[in-house]
C-alpha atoms as a PDB file:
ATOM      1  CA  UNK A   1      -0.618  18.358   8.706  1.00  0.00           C
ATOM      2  CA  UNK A   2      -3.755  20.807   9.011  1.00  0.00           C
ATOM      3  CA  UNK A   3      -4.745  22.360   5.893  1.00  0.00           C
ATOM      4  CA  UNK A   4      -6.829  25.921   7.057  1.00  0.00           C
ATOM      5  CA  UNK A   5      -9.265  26.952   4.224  1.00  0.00           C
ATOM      6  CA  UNK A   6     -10.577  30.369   4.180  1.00  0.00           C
ATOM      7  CA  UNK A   7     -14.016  30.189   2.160  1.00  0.00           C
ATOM      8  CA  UNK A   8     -14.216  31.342  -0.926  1.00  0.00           C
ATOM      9  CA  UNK A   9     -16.209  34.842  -2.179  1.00  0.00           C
ATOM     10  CA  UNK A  10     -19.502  35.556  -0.898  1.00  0.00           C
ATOM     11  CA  UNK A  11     -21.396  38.028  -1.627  1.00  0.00           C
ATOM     12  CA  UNK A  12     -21.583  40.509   1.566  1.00  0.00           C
ATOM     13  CA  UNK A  13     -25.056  40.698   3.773  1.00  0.00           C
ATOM     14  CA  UNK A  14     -25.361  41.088   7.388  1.00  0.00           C
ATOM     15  CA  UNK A  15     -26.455  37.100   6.854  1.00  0.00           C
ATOM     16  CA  UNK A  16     -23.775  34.548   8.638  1.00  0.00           C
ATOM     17  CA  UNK A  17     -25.457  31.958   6.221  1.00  0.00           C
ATOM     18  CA  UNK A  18     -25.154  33.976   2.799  1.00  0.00           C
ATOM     19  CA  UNK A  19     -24.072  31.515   0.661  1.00  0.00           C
ATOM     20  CA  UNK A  20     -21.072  31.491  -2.243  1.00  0.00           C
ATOM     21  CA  UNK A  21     -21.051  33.892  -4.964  1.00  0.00           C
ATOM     22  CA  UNK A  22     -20.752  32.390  -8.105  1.00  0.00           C
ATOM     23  CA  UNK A  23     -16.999  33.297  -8.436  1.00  0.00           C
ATOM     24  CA  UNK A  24     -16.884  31.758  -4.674  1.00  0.00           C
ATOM     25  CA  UNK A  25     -18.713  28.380  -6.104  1.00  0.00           C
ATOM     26  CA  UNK A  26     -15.909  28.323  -8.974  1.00  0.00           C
ATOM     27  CA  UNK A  27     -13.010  28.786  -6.519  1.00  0.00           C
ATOM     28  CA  UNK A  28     -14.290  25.853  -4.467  1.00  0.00           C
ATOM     29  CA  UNK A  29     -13.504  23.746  -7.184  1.00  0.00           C
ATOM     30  CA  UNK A  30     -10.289  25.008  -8.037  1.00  0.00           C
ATOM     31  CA  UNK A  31      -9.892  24.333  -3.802  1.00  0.00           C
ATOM     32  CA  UNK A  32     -10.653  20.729  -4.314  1.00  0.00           C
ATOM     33  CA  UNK A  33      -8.538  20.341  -7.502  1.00  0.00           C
ATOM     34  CA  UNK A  34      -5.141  21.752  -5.235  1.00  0.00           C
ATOM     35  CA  UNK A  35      -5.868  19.797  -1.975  1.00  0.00           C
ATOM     36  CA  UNK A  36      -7.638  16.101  -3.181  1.00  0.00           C
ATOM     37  CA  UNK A  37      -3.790  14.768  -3.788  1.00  0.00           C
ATOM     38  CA  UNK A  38      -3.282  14.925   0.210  1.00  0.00           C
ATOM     39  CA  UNK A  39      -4.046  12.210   1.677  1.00  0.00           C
ATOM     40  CA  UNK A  40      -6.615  13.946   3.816  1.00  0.00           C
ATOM     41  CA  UNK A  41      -9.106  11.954   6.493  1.00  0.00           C
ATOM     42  CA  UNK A  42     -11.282  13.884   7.601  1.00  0.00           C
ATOM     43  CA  UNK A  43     -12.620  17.566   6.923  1.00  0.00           C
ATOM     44  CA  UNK A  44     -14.115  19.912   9.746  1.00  0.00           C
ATOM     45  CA  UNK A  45     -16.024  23.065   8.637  1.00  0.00           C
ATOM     46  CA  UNK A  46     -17.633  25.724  10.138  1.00  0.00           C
ATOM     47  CA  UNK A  47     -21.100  26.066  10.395  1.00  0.00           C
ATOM     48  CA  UNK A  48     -21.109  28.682   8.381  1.00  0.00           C
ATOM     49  CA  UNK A  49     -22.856  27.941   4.491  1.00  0.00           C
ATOM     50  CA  UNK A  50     -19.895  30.090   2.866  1.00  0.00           C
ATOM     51  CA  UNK A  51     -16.998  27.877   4.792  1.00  0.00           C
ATOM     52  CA  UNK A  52     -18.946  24.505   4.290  1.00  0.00           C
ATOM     53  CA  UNK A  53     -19.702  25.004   0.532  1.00  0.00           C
ATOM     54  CA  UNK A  54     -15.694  26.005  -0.139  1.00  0.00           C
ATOM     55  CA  UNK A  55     -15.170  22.601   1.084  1.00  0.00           C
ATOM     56  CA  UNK A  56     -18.112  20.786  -0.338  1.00  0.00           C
ATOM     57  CA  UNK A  57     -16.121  20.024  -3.625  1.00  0.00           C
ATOM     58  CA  UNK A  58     -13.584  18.556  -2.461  1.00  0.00           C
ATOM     59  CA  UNK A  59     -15.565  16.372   0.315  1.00  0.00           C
ATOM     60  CA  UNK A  60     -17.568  14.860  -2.894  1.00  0.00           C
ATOM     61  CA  UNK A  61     -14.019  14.024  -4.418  1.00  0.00           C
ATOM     62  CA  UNK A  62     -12.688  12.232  -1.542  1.00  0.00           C
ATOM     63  CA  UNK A  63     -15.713  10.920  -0.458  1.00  0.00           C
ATOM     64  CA  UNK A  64     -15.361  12.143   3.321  1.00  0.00           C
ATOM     65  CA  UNK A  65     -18.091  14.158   5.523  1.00  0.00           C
ATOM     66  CA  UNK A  66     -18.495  17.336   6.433  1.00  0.00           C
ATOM     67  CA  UNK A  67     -18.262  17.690  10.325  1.00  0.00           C
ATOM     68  CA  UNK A  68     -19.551  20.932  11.330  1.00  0.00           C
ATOM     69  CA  UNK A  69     -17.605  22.804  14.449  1.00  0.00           C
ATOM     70  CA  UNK A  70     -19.061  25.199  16.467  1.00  0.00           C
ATOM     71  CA  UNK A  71     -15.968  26.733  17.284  1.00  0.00           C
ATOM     72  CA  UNK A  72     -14.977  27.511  13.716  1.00  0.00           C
ATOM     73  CA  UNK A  73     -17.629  30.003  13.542  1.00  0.00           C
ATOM     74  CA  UNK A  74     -16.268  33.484  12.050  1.00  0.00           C
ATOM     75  CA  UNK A  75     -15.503  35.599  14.972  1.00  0.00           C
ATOM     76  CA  UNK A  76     -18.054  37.952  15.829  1.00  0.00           C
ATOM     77  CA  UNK A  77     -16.915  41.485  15.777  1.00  0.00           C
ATOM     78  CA  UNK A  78     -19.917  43.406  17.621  1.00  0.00           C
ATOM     79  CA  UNK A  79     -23.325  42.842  18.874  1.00  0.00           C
ATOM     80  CA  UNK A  80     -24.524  45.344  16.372  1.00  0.00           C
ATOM     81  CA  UNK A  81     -23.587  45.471  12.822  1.00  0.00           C
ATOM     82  CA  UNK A  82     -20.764  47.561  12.206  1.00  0.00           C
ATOM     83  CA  UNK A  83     -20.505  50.866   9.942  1.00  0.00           C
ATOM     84  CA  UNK A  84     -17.220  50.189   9.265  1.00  0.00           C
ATOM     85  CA  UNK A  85     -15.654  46.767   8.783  1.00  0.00           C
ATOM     86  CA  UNK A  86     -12.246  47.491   8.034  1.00  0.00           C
ATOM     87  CA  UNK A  87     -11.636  50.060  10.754  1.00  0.00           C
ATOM     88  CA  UNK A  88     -13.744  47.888  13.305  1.00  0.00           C
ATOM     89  CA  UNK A  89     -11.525  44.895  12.456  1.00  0.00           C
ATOM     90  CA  UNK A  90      -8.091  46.781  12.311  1.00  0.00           C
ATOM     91  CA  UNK A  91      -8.970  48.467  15.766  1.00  0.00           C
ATOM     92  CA  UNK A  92      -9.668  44.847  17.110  1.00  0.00           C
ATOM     93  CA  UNK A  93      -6.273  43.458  15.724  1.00  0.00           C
ATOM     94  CA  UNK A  94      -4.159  47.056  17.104  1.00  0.00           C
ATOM     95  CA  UNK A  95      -5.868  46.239  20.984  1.00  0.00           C
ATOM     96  CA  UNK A  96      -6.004  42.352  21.286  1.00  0.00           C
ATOM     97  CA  UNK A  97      -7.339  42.283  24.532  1.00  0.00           C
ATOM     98  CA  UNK A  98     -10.446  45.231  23.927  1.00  0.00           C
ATOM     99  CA  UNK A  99     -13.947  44.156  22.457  1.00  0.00           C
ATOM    100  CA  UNK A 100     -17.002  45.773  21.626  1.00  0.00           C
ATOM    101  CA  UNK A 101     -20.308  45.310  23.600  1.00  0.00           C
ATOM    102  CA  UNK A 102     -21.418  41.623  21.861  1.00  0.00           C
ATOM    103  CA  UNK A 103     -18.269  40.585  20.322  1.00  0.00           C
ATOM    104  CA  UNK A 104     -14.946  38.650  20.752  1.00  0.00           C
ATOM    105  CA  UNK A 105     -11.273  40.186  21.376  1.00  0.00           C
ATOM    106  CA  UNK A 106      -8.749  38.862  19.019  1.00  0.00           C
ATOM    107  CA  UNK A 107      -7.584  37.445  22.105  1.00  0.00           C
ATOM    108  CA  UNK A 108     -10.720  35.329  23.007  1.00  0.00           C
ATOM    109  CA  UNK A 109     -10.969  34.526  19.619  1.00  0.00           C
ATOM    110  CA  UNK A 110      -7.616  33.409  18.898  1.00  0.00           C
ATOM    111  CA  UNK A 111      -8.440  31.006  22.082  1.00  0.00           C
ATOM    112  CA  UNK A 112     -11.248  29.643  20.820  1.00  0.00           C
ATOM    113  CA  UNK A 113      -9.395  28.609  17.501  1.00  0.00           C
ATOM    114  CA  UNK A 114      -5.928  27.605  19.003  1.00  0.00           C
ATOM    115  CA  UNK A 115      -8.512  25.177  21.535  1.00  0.00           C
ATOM    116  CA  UNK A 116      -9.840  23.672  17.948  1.00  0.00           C
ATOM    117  CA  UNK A 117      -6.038  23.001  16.494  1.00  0.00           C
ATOM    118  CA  UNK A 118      -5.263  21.326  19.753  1.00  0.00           C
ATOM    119  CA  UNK A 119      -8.191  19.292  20.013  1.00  0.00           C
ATOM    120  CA  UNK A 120      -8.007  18.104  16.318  1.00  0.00           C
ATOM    121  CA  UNK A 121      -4.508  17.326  16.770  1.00  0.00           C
ATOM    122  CA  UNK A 122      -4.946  15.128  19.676  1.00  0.00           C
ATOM    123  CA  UNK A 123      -7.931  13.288  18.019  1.00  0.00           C
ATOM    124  CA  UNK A 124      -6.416  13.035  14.701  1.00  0.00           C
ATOM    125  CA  UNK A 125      -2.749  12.332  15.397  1.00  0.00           C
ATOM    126  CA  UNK A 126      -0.984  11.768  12.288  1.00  0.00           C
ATOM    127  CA  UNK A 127      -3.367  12.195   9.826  1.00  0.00           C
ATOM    128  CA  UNK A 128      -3.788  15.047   7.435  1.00  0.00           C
ATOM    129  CA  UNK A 129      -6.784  17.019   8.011  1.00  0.00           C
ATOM    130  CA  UNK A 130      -8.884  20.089   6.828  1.00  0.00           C
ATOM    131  CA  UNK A 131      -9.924  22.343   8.648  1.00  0.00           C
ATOM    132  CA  UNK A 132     -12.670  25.245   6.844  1.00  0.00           C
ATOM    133  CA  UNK A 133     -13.265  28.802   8.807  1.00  0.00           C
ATOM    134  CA  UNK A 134     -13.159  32.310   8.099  1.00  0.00           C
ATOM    135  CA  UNK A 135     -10.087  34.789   7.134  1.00  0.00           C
ATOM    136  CA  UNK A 136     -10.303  36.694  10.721  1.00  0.00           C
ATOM    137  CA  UNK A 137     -10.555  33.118  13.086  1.00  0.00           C
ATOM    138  CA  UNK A 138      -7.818  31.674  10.262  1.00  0.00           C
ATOM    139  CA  UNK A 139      -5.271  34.523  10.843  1.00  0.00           C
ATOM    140  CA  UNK A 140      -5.716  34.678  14.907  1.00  0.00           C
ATOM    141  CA  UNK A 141      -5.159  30.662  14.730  1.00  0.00           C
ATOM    142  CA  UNK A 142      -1.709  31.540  12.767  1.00  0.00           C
ATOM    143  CA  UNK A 143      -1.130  33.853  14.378  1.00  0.00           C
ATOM    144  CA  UNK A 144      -0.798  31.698  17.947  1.00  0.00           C
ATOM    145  CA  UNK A 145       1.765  29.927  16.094  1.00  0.00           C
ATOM    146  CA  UNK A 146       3.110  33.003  15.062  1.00  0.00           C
ATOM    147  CA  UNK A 147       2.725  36.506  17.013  1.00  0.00           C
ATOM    148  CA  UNK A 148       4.484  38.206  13.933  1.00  0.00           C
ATOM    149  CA  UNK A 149       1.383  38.193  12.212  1.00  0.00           C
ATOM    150  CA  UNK A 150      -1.103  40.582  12.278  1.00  0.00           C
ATOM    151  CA  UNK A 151      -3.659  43.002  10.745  1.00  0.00           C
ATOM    152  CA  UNK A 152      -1.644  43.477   7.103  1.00  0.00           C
ATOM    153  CA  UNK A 153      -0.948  39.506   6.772  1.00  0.00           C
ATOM    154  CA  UNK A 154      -5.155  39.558   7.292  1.00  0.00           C
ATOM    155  CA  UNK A 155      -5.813  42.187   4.969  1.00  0.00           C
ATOM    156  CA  UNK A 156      -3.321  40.356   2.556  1.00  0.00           C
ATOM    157  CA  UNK A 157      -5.286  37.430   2.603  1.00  0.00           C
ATOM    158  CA  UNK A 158      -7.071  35.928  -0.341  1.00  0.00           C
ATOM    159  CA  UNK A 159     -11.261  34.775  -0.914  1.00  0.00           C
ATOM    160  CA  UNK A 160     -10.958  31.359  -0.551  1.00  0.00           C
ATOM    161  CA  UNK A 161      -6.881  30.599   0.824  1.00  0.00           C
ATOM    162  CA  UNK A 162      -5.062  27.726   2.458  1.00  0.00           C
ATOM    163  CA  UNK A 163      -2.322  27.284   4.596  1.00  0.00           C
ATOM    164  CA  UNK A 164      -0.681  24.234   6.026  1.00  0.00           C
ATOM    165  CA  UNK A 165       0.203  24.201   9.496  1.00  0.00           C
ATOM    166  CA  UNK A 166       2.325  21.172  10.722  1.00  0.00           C
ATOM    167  CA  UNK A 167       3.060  20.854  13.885  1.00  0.00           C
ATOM    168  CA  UNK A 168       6.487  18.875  15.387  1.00  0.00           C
ATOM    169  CA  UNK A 169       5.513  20.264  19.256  1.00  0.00           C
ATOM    170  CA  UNK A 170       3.912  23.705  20.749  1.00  0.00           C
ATOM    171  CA  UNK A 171       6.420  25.718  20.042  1.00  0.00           C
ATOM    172  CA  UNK A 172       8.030  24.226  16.947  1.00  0.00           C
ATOM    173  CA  UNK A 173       5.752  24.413  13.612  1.00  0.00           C
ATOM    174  CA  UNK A 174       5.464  25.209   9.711  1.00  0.00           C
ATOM    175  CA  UNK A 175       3.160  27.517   7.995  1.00  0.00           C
ATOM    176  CA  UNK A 176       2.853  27.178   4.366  1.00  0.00           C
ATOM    177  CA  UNK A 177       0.681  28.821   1.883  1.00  0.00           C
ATOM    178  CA  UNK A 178      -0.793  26.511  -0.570  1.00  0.00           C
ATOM    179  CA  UNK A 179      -3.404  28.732  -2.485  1.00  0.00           C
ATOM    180  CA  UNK A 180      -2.324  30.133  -5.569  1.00  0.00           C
ATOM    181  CA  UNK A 181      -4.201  32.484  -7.702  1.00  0.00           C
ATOM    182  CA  UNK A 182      -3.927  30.553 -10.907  1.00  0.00           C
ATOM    183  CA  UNK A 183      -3.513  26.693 -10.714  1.00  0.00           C
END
């Protein structure tokens, strides 16, 4: 089983290492208190401060590393900041294929993740692990699993959230939400 952990709330600046808020900071805890009963091996985070320190809590529990992965970097949208996050990202998730001068398509994007799942998988075969990103790589990595979802199941998602994937072969799988506002 993969357990995919959006970070919790940080507060917003042009930054890729802005750290948790405090609300984020308290969420990571509750994050640790919901996933430290799996028996989970290893934890991979982003290199992001936001994705690491959602995970943080619950590394300390178990006593298990931090690995940092390149390739769980948040996806970048445009080479420039954008004026309009929402719009920019729904107009990236309506035209897979189409980027913006500097950034990734949904589609090269949802490679780069899907690479990750497979590589993890192979490496740790049977074990439960964690895997820590951000809500736009987290929902293209689903969504490889499953095309059905798309911009709304995104924009649905929660600061942090966590999903199990399990996977039985390519094309057969589980997705499960495990975050819960209230625990």
């Amino acid at each position: 089983m993969i357990y995919l952990v959006r970070h919790a709330h940080a507060d917003w600046s042009p930054d890729e290492q802005r750290p948790l808020s405090a609300k984020g900071r308290e969420d990571a805890l509750r994050v640790a208190e919901l996933l430290a009963t799996y028996s989970i091996s290893v934890i991979y985070s982003s290199p992001y401060a936001r994705a690491r320190q959602t995970v943080e809590p619950l590394a300390a529990r178990l006593s298990l590393p931090i690995i940092e992965h390149h390739d769980l970097r948040e996806r970048q949208l445009s080479g420039e900041p954008v004026d309009d996050f929402l719009s920019t990202v729904k107009t990236l998730w309506e035209n897979p294929t189409f980027a913006f001068p500097g950034g990734e398509s949904n589609v090269e994007a949802q490679k780069r993740g899907a690479a990750v799942i497979q590589t993890l998988t192979e490496k740790h075969a049977n074990e439960q692990i964690i895997i820590a990103t951000h809500g736009n790589l987290l929902a293209l990595m689903l969504q490889h699993f499953n095309p059905s979802l798309d911009f709304t199941f995104w924009q649905n998602m929660t600061l942090p959230d966590a999903y199990g994937l399990k996977l039985s072969t390519l094309h057969e799988y589980t997705i499960e939400r495990f975050w819960k506002e209230k625990i």
